[in-house]
PDB file of N, CA and C in Angstrom:
ATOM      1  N   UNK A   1     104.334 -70.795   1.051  1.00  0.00           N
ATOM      2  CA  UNK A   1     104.782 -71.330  -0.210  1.00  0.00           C
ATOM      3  C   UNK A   1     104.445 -70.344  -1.333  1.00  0.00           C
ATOM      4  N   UNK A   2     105.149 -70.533  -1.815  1.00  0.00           N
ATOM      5  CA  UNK A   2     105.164 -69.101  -3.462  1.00  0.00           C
ATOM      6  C   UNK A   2     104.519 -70.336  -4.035  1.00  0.00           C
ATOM      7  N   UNK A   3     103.770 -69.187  -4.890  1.00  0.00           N
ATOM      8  CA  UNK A   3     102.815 -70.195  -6.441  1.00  0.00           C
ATOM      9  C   UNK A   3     104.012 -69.474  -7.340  1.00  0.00           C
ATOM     10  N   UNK A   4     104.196 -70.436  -8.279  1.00  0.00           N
ATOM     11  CA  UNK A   4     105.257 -69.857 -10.149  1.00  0.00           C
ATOM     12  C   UNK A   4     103.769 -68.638 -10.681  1.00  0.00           C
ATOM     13  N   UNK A   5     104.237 -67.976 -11.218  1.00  0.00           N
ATOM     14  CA  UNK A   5     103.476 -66.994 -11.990  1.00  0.00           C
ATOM     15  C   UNK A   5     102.809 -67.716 -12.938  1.00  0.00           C
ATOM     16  N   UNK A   6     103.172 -69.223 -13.405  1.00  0.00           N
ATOM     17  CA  UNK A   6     102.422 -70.087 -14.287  1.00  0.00           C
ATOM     18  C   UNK A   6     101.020 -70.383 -13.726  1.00  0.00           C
ATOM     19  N   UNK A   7     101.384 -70.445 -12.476  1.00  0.00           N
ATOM     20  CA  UNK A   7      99.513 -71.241 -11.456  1.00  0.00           C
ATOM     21  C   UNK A   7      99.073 -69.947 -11.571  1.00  0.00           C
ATOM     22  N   UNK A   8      99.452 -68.759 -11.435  1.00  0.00           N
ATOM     23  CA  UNK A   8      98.628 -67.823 -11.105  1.00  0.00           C
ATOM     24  C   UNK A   8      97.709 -67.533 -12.508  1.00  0.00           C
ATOM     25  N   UNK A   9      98.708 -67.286 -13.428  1.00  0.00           N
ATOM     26  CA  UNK A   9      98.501 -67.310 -15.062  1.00  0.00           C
ATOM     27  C   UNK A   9      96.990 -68.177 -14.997  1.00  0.00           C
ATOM     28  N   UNK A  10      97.210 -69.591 -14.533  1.00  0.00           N
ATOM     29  CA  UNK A  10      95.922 -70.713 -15.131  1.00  0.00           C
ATOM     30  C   UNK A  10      94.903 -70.428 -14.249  1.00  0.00           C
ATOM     31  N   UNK A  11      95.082 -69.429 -12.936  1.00  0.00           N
ATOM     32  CA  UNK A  11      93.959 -69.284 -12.145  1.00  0.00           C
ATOM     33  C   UNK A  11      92.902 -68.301 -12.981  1.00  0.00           C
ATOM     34  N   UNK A  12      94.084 -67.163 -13.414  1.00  0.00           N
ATOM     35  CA  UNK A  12      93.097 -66.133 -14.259  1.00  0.00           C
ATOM     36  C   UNK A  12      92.275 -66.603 -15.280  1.00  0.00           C
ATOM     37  N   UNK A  13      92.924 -67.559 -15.964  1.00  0.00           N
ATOM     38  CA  UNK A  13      92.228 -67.858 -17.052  1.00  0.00           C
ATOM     39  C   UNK A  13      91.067 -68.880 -16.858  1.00  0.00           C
ATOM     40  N   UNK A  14      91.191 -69.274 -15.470  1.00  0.00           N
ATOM     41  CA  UNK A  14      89.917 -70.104 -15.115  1.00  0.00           C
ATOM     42  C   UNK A  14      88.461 -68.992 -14.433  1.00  0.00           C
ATOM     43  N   UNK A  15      88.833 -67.800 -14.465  1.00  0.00           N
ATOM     44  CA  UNK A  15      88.403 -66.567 -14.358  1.00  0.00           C
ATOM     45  C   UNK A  15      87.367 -66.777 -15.561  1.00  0.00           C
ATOM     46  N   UNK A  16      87.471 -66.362 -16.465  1.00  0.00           N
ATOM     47  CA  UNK A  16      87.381 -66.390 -17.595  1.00  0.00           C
ATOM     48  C   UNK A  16      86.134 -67.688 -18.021  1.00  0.00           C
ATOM     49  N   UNK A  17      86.514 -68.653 -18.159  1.00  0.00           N
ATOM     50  CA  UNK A  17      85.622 -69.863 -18.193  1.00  0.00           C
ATOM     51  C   UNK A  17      84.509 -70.111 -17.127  1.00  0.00           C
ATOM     52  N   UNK A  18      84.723 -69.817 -15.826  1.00  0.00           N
ATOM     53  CA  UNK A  18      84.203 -69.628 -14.749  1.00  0.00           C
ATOM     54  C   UNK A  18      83.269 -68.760 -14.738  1.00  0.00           C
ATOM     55  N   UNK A  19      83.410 -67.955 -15.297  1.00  0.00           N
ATOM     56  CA  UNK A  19      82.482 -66.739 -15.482  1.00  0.00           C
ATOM     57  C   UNK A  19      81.369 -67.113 -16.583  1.00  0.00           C
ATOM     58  N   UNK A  20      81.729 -67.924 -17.412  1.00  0.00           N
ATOM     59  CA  UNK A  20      80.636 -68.552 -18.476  1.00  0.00           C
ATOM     60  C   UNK A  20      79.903 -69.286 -18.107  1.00  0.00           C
ATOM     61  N   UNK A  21      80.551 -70.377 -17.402  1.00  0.00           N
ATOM     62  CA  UNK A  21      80.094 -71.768 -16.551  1.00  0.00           C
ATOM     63  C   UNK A  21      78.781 -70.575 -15.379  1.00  0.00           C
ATOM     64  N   UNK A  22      79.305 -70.034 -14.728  1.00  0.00           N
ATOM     65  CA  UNK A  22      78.026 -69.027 -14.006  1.00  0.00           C
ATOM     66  C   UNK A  22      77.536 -68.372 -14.173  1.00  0.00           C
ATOM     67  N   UNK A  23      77.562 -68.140 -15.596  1.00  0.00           N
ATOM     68  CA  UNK A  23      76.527 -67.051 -16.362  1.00  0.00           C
ATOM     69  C   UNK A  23      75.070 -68.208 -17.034  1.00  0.00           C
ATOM     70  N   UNK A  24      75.780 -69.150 -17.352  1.00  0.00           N
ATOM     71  CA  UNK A  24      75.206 -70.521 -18.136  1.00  0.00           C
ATOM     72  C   UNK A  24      74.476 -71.018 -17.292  1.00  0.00           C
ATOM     73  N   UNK A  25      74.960 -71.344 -15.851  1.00  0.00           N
ATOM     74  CA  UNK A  25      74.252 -72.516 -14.791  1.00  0.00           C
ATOM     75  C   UNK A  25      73.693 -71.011 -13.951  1.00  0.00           C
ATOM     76  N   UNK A  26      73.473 -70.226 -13.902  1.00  0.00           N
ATOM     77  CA  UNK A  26      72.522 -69.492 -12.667  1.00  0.00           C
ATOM     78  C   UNK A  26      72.381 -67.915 -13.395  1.00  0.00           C
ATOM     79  N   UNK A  27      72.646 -68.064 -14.543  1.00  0.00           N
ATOM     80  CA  UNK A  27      71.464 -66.796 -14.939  1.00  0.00           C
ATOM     81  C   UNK A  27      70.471 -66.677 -15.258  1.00  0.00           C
ATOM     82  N   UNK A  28      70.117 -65.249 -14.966  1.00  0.00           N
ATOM     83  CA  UNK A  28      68.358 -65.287 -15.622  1.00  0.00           C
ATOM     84  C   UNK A  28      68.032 -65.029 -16.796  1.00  0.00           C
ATOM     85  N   UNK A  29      68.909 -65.793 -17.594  1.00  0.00           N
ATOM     86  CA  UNK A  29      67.812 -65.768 -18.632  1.00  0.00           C
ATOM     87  C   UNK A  29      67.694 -67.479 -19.197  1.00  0.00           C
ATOM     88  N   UNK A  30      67.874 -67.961 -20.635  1.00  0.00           N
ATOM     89  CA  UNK A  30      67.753 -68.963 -20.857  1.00  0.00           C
ATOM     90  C   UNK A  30      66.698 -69.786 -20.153  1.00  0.00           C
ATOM     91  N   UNK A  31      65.738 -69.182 -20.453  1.00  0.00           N
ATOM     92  CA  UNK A  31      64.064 -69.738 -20.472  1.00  0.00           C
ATOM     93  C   UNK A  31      63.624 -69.949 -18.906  1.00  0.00           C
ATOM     94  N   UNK A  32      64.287 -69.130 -18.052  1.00  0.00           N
ATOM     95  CA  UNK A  32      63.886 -69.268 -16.872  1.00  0.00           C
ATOM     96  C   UNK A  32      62.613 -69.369 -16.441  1.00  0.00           C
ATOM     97  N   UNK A  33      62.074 -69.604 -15.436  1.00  0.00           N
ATOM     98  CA  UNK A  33      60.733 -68.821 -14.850  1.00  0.00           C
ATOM     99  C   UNK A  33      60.943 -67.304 -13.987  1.00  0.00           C
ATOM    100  N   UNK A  34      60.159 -66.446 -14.169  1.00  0.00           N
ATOM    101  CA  UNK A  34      60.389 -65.168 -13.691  1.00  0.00           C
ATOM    102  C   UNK A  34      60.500 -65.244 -12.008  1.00  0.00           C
ATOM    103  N   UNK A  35      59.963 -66.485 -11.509  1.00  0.00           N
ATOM    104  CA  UNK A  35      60.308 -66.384 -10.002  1.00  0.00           C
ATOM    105  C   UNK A  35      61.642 -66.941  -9.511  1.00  0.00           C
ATOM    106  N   UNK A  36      62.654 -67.204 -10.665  1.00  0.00           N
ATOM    107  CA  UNK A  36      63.785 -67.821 -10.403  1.00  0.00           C
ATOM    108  C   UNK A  36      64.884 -67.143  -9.870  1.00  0.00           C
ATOM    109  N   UNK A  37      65.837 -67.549  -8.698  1.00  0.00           N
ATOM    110  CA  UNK A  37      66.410 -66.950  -7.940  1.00  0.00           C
ATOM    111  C   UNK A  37      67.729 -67.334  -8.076  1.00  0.00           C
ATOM    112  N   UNK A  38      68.347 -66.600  -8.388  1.00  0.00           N
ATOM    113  CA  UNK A  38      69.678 -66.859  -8.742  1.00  0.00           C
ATOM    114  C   UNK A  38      70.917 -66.826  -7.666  1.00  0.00           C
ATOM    115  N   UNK A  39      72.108 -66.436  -7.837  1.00  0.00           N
ATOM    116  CA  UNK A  39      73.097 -66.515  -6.907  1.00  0.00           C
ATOM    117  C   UNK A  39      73.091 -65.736  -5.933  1.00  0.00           C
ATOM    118  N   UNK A  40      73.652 -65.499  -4.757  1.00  0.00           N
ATOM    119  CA  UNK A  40      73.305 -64.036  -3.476  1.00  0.00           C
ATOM    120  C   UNK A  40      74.822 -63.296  -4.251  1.00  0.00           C
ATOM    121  N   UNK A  41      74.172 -62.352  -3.219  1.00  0.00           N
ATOM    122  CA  UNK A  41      75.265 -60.978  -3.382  1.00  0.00           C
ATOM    123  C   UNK A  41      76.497 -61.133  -3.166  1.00  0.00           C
ATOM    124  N   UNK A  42      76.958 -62.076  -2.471  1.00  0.00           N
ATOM    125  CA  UNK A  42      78.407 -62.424  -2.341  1.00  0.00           C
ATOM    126  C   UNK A  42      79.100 -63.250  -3.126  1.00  0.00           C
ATOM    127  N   UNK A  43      78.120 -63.730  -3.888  1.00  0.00           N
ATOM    128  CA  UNK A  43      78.592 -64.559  -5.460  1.00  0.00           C
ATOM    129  C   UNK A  43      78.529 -63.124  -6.242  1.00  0.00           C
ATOM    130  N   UNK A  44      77.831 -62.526  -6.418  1.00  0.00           N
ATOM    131  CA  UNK A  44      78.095 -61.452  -7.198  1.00  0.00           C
ATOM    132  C   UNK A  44      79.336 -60.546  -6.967  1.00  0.00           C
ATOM    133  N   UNK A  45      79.748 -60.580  -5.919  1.00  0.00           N
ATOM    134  CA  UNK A  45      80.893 -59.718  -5.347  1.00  0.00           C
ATOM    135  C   UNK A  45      82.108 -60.334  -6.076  1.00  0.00           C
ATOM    136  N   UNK A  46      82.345 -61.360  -5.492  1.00  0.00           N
ATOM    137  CA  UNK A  46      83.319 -62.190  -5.972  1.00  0.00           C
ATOM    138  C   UNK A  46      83.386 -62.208  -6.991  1.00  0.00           C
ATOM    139  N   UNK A  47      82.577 -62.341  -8.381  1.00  0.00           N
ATOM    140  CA  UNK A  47      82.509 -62.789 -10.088  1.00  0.00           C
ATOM    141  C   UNK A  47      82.991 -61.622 -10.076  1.00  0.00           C
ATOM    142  N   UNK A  48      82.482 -60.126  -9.652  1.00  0.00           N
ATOM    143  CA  UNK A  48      83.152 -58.687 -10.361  1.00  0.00           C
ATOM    144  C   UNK A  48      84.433 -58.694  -9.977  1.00  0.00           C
ATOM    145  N   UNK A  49      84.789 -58.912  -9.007  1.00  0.00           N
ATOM    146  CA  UNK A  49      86.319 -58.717  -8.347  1.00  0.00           C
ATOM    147  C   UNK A  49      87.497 -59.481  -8.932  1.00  0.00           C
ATOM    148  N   UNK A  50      87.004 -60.693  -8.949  1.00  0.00           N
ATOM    149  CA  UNK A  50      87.863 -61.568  -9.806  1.00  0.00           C
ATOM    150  C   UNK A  50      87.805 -61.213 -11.621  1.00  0.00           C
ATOM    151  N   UNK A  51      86.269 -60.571 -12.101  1.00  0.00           N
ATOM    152  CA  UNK A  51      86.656 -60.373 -13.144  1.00  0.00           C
ATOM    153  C   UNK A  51      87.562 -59.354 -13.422  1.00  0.00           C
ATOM    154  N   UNK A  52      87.090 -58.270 -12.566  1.00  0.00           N
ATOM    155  CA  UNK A  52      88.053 -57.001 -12.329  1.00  0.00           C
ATOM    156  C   UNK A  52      89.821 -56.997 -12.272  1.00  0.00           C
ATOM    157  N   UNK A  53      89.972 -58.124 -11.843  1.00  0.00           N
ATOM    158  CA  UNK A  53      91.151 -58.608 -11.576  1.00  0.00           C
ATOM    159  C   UNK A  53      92.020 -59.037 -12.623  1.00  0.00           C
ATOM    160  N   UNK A  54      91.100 -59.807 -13.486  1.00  0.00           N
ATOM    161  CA  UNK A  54      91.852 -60.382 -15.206  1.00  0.00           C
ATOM    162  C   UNK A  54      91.900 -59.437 -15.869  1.00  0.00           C
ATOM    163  N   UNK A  55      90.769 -58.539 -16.164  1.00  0.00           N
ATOM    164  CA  UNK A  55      90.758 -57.048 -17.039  1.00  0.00           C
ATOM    165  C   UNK A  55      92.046 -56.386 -16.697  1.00  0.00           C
ATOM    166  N   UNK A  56      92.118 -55.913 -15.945  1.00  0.00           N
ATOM    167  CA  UNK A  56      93.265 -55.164 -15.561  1.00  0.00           C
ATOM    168  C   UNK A  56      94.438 -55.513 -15.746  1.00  0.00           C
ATOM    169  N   UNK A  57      94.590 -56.877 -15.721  1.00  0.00           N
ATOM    170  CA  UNK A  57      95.691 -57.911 -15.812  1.00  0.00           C
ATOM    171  C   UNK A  57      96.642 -57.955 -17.110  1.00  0.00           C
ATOM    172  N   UNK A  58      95.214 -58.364 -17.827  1.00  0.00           N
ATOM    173  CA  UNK A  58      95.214 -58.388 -19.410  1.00  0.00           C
ATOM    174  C   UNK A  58      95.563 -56.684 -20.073  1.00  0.00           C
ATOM    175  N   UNK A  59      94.698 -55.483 -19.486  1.00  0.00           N
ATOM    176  CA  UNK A  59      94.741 -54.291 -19.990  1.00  0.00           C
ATOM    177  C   UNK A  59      96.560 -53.785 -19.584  1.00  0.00           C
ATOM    178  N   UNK A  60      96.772 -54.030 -18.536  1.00  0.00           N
ATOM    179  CA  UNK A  60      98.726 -53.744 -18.396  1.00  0.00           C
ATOM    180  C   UNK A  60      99.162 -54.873 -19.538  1.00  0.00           C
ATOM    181  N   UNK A  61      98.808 -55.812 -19.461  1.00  0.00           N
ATOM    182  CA  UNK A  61      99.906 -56.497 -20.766  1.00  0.00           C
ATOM    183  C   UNK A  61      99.805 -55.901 -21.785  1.00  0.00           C
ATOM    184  N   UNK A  62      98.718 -55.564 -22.362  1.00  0.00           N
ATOM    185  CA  UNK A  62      98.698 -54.942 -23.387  1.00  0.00           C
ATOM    186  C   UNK A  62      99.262 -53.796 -24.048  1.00  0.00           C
ATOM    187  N   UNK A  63      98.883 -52.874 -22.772  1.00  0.00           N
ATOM    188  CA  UNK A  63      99.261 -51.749 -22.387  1.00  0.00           C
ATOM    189  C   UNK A  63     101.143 -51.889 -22.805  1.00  0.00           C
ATOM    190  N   UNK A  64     101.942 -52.873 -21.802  1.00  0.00           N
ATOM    191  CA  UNK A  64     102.814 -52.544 -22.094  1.00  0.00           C
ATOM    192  C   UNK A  64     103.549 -53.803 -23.398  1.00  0.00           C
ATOM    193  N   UNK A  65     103.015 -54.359 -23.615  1.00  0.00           N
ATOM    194  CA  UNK A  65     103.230 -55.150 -24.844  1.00  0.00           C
ATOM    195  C   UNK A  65     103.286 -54.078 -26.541  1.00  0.00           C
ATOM    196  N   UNK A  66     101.638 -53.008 -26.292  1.00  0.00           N
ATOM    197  CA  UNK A  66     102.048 -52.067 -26.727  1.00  0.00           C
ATOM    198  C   UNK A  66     103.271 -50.805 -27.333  1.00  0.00           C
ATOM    199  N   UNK A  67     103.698 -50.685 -26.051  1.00  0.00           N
ATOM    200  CA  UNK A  67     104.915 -49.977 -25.799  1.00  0.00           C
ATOM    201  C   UNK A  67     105.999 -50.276 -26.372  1.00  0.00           C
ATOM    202  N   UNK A  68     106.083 -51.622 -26.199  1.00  0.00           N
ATOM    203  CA  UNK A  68     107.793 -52.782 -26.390  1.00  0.00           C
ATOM    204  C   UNK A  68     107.088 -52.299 -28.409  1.00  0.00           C
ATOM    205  N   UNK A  69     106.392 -52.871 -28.699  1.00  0.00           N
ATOM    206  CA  UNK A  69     106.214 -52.810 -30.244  1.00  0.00           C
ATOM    207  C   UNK A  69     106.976 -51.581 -30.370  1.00  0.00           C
ATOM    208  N   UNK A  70     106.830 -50.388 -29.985  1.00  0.00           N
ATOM    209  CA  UNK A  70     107.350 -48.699 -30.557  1.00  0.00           C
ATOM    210  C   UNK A  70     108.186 -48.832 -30.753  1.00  0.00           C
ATOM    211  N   UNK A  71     109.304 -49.471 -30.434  1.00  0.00           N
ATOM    212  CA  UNK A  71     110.578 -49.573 -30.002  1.00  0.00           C
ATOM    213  C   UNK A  71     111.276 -49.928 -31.226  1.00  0.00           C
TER     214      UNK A  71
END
């Protein structure tokens, strides 16, 4: 089944919020205790990749949203 470019659109942007929501609920800071253990490495993998994924996303729109303006 094809997703519309609209679901994909609301996935990225749940990228985005998602990334706050797990910066908020399992980082170290916000008054932690120093023995506090946060997410494993494969949560970390995933948050860069997916963030990696919107950046780039966003940097071509721009990029060529850019362009169309010259015109």
């Amino acid at each position: 089944k094809l997703i519309p470019p609209t679901g994909i659109l609301g996935n990225l942007s749940a990228i985005a919020e998602g990334m706050a929501t797990l910066r908020n609920s399992y980082g170290s800071g916000h008054g932690r205790a120093a023995s506090y253990k946060g997410l494993e490495e494969r949560h970390a993998k995933l948050a860069v990749g997916s963030s990696i994924t919107l950046v780039e996303f966003l940097w071509c729109t721009h990029e060529r949203t850019k362009d169309k303006n010259k015109v």
